[in-house]
N, C-alpha and C. Protein backbone atom coordinates (compact mmCIF):
# COMPACT_ATOMS: atom_id res chain seq x y z
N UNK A 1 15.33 -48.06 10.80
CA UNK A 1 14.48 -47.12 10.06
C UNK A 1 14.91 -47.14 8.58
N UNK A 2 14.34 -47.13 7.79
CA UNK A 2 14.19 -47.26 6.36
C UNK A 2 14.08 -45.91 5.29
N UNK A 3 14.32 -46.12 4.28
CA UNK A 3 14.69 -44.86 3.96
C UNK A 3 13.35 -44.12 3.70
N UNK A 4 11.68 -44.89 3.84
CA UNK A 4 10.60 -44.47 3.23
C UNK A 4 10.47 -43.45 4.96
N UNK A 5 10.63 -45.00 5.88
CA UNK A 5 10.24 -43.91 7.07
C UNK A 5 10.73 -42.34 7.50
N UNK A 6 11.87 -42.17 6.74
CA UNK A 6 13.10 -41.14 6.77
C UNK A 6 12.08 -40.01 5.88
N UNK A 7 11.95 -40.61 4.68
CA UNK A 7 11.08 -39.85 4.04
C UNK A 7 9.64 -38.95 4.54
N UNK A 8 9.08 -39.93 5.31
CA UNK A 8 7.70 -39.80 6.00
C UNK A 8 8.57 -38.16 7.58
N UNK A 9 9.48 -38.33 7.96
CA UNK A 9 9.61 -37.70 8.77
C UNK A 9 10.53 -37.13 8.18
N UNK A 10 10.72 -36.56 7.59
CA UNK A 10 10.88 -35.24 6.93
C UNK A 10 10.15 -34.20 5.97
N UNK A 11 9.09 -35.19 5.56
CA UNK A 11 7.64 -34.44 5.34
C UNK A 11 7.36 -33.64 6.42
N UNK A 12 6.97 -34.63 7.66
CA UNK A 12 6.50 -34.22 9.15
C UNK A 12 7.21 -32.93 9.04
N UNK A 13 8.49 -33.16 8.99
CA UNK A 13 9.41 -31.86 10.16
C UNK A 13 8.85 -30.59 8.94
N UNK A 14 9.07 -30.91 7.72
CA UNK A 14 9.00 -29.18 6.95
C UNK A 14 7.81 -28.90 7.04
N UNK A 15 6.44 -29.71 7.35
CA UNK A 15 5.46 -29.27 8.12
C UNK A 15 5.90 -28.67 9.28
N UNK A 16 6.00 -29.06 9.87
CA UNK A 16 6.46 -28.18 11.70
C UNK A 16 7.03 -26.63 11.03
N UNK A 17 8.40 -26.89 10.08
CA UNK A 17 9.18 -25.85 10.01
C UNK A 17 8.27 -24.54 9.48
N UNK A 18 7.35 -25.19 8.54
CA UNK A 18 5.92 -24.03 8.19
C UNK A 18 5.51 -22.98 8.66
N UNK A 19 5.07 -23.55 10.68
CA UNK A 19 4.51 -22.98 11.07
C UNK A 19 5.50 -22.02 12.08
N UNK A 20 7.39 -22.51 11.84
CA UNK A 20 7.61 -21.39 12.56
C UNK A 20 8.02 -20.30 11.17
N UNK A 21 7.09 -19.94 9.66
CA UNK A 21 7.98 -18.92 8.92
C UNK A 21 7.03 -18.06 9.92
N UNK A 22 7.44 -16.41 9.05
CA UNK A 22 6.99 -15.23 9.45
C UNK A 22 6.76 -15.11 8.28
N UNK A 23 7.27 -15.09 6.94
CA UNK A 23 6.60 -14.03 5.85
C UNK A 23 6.44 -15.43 4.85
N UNK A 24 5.15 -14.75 3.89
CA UNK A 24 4.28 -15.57 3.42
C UNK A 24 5.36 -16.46 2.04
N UNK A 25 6.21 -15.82 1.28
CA UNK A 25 6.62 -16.44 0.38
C UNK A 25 7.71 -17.74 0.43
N UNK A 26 8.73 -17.38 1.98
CA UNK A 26 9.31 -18.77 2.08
C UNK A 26 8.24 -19.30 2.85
N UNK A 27 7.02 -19.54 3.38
CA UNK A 27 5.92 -20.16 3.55
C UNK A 27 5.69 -21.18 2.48
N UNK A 28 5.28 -20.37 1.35
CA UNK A 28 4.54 -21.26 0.40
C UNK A 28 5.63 -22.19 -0.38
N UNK A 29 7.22 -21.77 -0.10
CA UNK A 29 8.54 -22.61 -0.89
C UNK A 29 8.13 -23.77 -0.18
N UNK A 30 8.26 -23.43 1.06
CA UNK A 30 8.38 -24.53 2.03
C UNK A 30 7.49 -26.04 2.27
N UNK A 31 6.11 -25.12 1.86
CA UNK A 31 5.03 -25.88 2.00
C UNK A 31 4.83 -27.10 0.46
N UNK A 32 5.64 -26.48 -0.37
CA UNK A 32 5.90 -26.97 -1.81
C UNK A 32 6.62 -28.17 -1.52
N UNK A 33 7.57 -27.56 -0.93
CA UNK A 33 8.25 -28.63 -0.59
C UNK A 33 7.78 -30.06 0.57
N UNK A 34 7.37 -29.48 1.59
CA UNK A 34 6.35 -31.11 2.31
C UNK A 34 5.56 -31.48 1.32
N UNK A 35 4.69 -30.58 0.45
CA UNK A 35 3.53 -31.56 -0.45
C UNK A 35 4.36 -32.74 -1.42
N UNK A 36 5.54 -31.80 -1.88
CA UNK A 36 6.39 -33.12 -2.75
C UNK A 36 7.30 -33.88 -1.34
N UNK A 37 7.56 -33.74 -0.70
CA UNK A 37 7.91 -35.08 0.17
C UNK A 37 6.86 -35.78 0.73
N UNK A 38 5.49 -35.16 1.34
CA UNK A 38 4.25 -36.50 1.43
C UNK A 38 3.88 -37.21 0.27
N UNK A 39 3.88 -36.21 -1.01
CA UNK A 39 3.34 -37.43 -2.35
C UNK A 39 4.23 -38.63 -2.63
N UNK A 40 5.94 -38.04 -2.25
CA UNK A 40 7.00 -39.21 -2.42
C UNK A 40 6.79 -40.49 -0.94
N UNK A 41 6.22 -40.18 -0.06
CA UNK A 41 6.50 -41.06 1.01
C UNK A 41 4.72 -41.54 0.67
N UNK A 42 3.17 -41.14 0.12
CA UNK A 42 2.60 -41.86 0.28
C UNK A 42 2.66 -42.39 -0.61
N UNK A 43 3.68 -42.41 -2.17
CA UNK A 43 3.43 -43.00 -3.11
C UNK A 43 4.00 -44.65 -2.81
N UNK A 44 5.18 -44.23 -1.90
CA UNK A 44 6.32 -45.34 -1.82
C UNK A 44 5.56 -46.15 -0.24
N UNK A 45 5.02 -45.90 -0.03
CA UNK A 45 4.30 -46.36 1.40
C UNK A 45 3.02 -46.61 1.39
N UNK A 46 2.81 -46.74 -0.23
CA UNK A 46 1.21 -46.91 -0.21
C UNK A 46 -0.05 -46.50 0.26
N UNK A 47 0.40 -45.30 0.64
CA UNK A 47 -0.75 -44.34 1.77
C UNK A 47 -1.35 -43.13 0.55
N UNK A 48 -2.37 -43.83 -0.28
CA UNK A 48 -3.13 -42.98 -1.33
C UNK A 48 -4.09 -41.81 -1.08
N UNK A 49 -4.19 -42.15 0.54
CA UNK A 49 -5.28 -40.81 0.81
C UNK A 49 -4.15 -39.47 0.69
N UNK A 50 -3.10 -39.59 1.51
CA UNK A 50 -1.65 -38.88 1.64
C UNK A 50 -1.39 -38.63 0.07
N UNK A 51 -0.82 -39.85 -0.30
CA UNK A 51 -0.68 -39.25 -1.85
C UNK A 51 -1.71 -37.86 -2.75
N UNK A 52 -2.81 -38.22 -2.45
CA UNK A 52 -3.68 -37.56 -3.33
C UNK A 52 -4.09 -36.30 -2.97
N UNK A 53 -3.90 -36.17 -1.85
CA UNK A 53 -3.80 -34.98 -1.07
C UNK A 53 -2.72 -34.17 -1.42
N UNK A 54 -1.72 -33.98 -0.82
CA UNK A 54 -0.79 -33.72 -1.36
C UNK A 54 -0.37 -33.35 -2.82
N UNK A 55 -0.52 -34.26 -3.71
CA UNK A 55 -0.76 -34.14 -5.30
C UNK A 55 -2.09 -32.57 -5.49
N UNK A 56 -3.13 -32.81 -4.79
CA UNK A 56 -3.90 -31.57 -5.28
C UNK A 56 -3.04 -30.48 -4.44
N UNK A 57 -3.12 -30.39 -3.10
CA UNK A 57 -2.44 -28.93 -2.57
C UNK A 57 -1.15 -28.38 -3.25
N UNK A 58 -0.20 -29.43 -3.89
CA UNK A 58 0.85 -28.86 -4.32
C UNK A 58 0.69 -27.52 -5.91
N UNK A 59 -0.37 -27.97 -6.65
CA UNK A 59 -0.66 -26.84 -7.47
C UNK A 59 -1.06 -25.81 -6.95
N UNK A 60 -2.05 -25.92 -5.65
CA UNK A 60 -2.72 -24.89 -4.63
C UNK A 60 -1.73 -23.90 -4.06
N UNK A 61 -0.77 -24.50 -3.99
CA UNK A 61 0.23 -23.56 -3.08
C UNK A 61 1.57 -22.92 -3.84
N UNK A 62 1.60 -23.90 -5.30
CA UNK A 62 2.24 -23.23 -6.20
C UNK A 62 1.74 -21.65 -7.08
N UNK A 63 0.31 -21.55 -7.04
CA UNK A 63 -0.18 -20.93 -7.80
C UNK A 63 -0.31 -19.45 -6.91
N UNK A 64 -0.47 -20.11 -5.60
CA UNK A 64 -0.63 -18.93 -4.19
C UNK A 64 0.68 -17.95 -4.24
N UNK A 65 1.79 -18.96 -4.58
CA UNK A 65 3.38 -18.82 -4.45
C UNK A 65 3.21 -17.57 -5.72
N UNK A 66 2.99 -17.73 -7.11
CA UNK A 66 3.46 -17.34 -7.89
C UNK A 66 2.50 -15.76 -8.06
N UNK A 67 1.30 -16.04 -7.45
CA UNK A 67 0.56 -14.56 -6.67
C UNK A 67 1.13 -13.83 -6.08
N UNK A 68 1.97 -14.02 -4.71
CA UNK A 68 2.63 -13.37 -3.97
C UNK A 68 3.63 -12.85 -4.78
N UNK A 69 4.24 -13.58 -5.00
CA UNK A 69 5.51 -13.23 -5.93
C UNK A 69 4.77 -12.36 -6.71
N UNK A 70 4.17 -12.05 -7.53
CA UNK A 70 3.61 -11.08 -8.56
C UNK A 70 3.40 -9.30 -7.70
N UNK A 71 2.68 -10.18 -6.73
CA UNK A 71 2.42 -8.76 -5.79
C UNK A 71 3.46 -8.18 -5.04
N UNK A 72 4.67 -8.83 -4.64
CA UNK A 72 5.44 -8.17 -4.47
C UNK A 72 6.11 -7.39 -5.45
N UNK A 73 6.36 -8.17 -6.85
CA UNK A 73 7.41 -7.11 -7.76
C UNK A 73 6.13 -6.19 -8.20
N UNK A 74 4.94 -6.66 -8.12
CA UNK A 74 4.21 -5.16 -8.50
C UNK A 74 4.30 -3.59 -7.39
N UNK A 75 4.34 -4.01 -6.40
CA UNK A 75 4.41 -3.52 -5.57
C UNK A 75 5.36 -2.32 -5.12
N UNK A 76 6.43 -3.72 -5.68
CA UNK A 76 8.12 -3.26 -4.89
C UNK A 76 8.54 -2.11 -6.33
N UNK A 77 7.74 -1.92 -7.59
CA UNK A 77 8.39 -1.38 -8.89
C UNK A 77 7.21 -0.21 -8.85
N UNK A 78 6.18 -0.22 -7.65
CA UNK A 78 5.27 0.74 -7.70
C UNK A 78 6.10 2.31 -7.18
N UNK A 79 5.68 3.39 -7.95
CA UNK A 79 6.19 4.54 -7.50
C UNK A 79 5.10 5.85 -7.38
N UNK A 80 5.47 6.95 -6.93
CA UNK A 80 4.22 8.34 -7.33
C UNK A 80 4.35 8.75 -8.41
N UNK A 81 5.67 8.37 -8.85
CA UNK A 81 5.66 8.85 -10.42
C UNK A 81 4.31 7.77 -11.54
N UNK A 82 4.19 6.97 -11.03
CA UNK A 82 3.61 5.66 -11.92
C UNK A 82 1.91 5.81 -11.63
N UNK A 83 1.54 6.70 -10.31
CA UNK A 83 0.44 7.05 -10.06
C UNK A 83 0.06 8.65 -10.42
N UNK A 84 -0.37 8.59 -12.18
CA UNK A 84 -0.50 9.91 -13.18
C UNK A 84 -2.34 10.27 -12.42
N UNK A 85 -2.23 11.50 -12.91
CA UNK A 85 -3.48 11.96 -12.52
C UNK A 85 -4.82 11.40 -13.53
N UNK A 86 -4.59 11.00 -14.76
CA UNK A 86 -5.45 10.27 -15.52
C UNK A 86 -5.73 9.31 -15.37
N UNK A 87 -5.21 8.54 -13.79
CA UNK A 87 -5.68 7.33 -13.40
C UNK A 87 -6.64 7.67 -11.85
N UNK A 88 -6.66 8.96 -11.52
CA UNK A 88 -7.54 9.64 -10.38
C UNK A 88 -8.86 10.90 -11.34
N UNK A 89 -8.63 11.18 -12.53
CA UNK A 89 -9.47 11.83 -12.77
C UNK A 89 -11.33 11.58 -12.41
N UNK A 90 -11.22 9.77 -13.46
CA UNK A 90 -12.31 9.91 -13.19
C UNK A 90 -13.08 9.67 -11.70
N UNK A 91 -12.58 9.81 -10.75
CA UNK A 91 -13.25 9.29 -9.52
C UNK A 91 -13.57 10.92 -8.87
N UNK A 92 -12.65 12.04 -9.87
CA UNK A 92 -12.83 13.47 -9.05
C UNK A 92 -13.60 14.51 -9.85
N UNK A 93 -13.56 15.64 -8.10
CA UNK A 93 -14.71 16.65 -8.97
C UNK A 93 -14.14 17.75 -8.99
N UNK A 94 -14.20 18.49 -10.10
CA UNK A 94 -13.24 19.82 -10.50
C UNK A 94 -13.98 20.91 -9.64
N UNK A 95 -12.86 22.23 -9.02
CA UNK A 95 -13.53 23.07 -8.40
C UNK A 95 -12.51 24.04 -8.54
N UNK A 96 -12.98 25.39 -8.71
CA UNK A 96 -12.02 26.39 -9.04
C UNK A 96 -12.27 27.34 -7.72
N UNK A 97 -11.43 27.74 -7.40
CA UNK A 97 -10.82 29.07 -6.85
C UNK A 97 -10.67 30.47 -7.42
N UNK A 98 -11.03 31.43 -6.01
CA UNK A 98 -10.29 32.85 -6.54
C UNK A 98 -8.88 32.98 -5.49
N UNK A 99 -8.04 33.91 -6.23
CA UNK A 99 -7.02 34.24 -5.45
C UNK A 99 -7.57 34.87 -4.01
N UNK A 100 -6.43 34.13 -2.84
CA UNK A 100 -6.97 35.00 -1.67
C UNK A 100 -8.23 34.15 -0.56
N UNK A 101 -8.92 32.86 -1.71
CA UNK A 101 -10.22 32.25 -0.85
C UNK A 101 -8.85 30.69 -0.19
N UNK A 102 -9.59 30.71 0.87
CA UNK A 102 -9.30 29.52 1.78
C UNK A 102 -9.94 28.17 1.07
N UNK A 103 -9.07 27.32 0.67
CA UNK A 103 -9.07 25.91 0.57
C UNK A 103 -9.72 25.03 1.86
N UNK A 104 -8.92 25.16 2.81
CA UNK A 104 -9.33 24.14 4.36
C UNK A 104 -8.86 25.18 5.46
N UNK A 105 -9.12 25.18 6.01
CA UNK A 105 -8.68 25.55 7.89
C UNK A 105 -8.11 24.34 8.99
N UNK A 106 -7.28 24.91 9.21
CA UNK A 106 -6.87 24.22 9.94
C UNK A 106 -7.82 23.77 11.45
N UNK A 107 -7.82 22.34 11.50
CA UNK A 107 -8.72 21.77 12.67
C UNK A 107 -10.53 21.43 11.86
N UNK A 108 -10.69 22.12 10.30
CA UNK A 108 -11.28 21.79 9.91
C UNK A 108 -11.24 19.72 9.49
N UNK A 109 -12.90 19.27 9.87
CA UNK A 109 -12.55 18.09 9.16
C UNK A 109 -12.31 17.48 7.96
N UNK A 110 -11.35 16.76 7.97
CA UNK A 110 -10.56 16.38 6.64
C UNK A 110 -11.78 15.01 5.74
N UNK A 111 -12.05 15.48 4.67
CA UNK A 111 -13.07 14.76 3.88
C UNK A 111 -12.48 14.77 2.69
N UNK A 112 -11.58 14.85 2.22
CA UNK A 112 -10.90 15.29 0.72
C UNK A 112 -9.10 15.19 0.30
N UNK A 113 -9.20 14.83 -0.61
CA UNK A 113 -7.86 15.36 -1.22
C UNK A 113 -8.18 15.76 -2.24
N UNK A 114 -6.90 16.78 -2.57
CA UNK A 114 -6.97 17.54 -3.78
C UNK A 114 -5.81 17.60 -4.55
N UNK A 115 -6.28 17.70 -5.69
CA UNK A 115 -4.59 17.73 -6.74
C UNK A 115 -5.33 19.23 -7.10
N UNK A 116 -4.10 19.99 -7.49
CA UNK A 116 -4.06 21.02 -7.74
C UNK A 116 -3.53 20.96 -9.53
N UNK A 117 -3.99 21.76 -10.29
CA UNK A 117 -4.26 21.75 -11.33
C UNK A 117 -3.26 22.59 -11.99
N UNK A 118 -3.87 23.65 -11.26
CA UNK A 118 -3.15 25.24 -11.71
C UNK A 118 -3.88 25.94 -11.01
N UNK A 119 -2.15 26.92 -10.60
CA UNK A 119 -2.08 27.70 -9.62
C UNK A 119 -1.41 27.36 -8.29
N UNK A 120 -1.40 28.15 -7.28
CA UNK A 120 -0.01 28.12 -6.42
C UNK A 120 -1.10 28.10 -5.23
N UNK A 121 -0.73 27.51 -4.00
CA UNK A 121 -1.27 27.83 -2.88
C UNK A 121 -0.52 28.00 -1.67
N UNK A 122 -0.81 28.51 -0.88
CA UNK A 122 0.11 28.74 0.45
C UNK A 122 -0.49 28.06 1.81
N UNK A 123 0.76 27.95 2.45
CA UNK A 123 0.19 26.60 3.44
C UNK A 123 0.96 27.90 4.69
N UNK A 124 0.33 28.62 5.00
CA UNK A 124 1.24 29.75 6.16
C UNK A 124 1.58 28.79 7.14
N UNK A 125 1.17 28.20 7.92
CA UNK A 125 1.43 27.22 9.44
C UNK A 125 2.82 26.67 9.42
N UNK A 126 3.03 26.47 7.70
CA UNK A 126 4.45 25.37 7.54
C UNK A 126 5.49 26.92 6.98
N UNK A 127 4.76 27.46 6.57
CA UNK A 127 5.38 28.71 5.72
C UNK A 127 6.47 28.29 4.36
N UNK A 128 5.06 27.59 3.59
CA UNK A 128 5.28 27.10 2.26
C UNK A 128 4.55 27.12 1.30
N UNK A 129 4.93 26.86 0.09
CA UNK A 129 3.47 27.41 -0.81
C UNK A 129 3.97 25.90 -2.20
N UNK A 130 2.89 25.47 -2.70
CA UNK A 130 2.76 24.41 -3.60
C UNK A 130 2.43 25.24 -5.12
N UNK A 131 3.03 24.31 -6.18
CA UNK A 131 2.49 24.67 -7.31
C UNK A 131 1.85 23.20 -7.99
N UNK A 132 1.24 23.61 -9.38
CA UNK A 132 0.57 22.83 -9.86
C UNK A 132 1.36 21.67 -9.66
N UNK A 133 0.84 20.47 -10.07
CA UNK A 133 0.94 19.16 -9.72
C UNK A 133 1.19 18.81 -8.43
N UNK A 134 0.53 19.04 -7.13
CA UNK A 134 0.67 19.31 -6.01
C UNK A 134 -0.81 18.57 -5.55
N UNK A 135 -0.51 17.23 -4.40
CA UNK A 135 -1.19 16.73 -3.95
C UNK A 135 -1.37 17.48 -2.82
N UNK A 136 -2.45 18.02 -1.96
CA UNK A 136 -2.66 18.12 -0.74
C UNK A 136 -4.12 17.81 -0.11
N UNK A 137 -3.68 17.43 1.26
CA UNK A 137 -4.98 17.63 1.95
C UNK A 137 -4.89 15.88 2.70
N UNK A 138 -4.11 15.22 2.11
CA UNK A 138 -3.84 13.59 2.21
C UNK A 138 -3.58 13.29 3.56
N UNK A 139 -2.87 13.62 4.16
CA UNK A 139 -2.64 13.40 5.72
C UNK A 139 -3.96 13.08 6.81
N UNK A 140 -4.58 14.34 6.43
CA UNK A 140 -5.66 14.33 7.38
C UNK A 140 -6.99 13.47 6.90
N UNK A 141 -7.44 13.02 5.47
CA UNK A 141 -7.71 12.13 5.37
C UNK A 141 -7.53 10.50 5.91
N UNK A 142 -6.25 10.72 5.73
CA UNK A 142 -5.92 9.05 6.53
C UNK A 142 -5.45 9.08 7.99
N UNK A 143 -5.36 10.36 8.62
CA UNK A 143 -5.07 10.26 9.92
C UNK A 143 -6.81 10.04 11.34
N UNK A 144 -6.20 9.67 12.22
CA UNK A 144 -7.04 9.13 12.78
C UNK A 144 -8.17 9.72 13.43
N UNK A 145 -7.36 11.01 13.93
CA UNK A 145 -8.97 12.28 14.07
C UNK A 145 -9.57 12.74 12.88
N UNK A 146 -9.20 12.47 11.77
CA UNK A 146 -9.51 13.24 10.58
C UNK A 146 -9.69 14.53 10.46
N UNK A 147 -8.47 15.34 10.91
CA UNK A 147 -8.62 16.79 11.04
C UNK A 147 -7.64 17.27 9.71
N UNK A 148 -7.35 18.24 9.52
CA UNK A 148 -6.81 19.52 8.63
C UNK A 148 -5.82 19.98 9.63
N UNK A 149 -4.95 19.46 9.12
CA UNK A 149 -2.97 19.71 10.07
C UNK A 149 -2.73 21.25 9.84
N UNK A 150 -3.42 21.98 9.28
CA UNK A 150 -2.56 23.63 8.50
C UNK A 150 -3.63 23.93 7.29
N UNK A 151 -4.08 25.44 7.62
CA UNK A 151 -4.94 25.91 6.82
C UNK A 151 -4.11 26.19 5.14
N UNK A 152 -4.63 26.15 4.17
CA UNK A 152 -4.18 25.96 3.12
C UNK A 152 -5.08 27.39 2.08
N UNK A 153 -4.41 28.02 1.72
CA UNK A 153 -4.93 29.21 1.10
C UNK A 153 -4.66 29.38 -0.53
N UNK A 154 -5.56 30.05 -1.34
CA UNK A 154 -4.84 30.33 -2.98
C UNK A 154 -4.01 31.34 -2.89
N UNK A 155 -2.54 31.29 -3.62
CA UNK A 155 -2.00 32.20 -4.27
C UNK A 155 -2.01 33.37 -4.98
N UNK A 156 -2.73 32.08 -5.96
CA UNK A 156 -3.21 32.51 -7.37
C UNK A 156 -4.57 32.36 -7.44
N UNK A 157 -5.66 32.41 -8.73
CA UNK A 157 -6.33 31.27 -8.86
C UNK A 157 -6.13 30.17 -9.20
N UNK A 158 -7.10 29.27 -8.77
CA UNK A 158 -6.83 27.71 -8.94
C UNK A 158 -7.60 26.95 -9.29
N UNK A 159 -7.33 25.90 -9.53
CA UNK A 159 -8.25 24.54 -10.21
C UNK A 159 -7.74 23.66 -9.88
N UNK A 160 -8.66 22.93 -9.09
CA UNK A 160 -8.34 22.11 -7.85
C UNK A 160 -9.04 20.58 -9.07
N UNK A 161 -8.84 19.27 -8.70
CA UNK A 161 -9.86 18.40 -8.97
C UNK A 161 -10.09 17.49 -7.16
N UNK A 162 -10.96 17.29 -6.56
CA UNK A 162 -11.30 17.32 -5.37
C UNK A 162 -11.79 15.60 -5.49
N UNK A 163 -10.85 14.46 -4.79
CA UNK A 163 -11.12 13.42 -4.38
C UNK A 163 -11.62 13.12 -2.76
N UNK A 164 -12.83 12.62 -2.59
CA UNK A 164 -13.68 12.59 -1.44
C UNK A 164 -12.87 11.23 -0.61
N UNK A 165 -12.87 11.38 0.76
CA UNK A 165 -12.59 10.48 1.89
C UNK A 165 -12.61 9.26 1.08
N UNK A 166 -13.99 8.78 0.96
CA UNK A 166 -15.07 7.58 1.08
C UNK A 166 -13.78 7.09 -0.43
N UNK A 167 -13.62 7.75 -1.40
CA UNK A 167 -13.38 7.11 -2.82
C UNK A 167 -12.01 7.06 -2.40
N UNK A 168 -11.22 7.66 -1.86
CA UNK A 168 -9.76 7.64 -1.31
C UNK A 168 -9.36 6.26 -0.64
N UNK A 169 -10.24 6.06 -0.09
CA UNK A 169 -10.17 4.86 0.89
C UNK A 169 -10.45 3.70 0.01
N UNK A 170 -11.57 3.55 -0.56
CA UNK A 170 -11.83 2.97 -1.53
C UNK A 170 -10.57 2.29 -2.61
N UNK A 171 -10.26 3.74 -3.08
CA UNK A 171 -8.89 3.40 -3.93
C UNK A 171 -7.62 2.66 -3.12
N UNK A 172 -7.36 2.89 -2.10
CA UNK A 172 -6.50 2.91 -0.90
C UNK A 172 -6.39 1.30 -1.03
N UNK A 173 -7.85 0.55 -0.56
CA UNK A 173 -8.22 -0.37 -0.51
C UNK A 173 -7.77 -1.41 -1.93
N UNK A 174 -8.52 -1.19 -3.10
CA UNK A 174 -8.39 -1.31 -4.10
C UNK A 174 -7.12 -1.54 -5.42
N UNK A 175 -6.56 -0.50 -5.27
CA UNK A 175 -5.33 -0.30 -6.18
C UNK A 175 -4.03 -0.48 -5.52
N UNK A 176 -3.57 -1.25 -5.33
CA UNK A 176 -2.09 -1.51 -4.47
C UNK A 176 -1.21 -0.01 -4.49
N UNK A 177 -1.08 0.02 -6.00
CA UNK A 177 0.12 1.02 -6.34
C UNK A 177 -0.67 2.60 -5.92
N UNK A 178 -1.80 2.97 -5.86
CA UNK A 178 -2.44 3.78 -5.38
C UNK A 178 -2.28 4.33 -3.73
N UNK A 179 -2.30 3.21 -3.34
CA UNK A 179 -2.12 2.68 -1.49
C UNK A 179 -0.76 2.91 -1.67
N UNK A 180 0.38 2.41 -2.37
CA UNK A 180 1.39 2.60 -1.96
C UNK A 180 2.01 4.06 -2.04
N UNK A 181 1.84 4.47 -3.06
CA UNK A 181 1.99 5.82 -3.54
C UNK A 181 1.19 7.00 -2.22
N UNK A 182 0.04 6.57 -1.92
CA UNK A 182 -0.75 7.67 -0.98
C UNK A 182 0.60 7.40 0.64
N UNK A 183 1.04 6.15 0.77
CA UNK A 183 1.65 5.77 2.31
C UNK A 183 3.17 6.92 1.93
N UNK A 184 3.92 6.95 0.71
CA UNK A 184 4.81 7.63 0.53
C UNK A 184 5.21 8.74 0.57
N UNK A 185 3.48 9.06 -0.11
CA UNK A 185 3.60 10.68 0.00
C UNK A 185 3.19 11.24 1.17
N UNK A 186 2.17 10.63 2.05
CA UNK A 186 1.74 10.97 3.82
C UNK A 186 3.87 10.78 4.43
N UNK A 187 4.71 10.09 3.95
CA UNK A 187 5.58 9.63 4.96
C UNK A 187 6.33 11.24 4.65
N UNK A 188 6.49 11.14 3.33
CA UNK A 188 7.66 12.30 2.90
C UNK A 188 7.12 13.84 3.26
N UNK A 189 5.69 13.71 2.86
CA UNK A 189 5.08 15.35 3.75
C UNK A 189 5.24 15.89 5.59
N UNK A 190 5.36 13.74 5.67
CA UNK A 190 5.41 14.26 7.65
C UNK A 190 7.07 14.99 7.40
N UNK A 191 7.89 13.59 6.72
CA UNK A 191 9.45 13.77 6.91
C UNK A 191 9.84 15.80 6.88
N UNK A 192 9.00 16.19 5.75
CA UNK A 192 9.30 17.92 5.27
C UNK A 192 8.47 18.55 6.15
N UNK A 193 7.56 18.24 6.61
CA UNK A 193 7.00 19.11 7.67
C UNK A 193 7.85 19.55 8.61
N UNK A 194 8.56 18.31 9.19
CA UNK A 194 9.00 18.39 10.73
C UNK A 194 9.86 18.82 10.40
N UNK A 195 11.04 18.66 9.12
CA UNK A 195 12.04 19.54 8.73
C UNK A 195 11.67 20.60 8.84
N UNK A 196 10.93 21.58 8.18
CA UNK A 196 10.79 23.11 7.80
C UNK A 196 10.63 23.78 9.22
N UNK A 197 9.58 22.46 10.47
CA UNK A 197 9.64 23.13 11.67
C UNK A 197 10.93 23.61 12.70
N UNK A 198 11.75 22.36 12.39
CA UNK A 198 12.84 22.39 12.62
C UNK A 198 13.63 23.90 12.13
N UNK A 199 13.72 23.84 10.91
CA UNK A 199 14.75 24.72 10.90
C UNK A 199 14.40 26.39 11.25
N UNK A 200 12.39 26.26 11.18
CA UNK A 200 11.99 27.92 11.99
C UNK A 200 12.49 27.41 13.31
N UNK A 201 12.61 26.66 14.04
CA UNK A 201 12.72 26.97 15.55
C UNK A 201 14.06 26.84 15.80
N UNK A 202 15.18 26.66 14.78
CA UNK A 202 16.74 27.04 14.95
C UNK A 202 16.62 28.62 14.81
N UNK A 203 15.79 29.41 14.13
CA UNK A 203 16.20 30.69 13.50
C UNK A 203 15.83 31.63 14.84
C-alpha cells in the first residue's frame, strides 16, 4: 500500500468518524478535515471528480463552521440583563390598572406576558408581591396547557405593557437572545416558586 492509498483511506475513515459526532461544531472540524484529505488523495490520484468536489464543499462547511461558532458565543454571552425592555416595546400594548383590580386568575388561559412598568403586584398563591421591572405571566404562556399557575393582583396602580402569546412565540422563535433569556427566566421563577413553597410547608 502506498502512501496515496493511505491517504485515500483516511479520507474514508474521518468520513465514517463524521457520522459517529453528536454536536454540530466538531462535526463541521472534522468534515474540514476529510474535504482536505479527499482534495489531497484526488489531486495525487488523479481522481478530478473527487478533487473538485471536495475543493467546493470545503468552503461550504467552513463557512457553516464559522456560523455555528458565531451562534454559540452569541448565545453563550446572551443574558436577561442584555434583553432591555426597548427591545420588547414595540411589539407591546400598554394597559393600566387600578389598585385592588385582578391582572389574571388563576386556571385562567394564559395569552400574554406582561412587564410591569410601575407599581407593585401581589401574587397571594406564592405569597409574594413584584415591583416595577417585573416580568410576569411567562410560564403559562409557554407551558403546555396554557393555563395561569397563580392569580396575580395590583398593589398599587399599575402600568402594565402587555405582550400577546402569538408575538412571544414569534420572538421566541426569532431572536435567540430573547428565547434564551424567556428559558431562564421560566427556569429561575419554577426554581423560586418551589422554594417559597417549600419553606410555607416547613412553617
Amino acid at each position: 500500500m502506498n502512501w496515496v492509498e493511505m491517504l485515500g483511506y483516511a479520507a474514508a475513515a474521518s468520513v465514517l468518524a463524521t457520522f459517529c459526532m453528536r454536536t454540530m461544531i466538531p462535526l463541521r472540524v472534522l468534515a474540514l478535515t476529510s474535504n482536505l484529505l479527499f482534495a489531497l488523495y484526488g489531486y495525487f490520484d488523479g481522481l478530478h471528480p473527487v478533487l473538485f468536489l471536495h475543493l467546493i464543499l470545503f468552503p461550504i462547511n467552513l463557512i457553516r463552521l464559522i456560523q455555528f461558532e458565531r451562534l454559540v458565543r452569541e448565545v453563550g454571552g446572551a443574558d436577561r440583563s442584555e434583553l432591555t425592555i426597548q427591545s420588547w416595546l414595540p411589539h407591546m400594548k400598554q394597559r393600566k390598572l387600578s389598585v385592588g383590580q385582578t391582572l389574571v386568575h388563576k386556571g385562567d388561559k394564559a395569552d400574554s406576558i406582561f412587564y410591569l412598568a410601575q407599581g407593585e403586584l401581589d401574587i397571594p398563591e406564592l405569597g409574594k408581591s413584584v415591583d416595577a421591572g417585573a416580568v410576569v405571566g411567562e410560564i403559562g404562556v409557554f407551558a403546555t396547557n396554557a393555563r395561569r399557575m397563580a392569580t396575580i393582583v395590583c398593589r398599587t396602580d399599575c402600568r402594565l405593557y402587555e405582550l400577546t402569546k402569538r408575538q412571544a412565540k414569534q420572538l421566541f422563535f426569532q431572536d435567540r437572545k430573547f428565547g434564551l433569556a424567556m428559558l431562564q427566566l421560566i427556569i429561575d421563577r419554577l426554581l423560586e416558586n418551589n422554594r417559597g413553597l417549600a419553606e410555607s410547608s416547613a412553617k
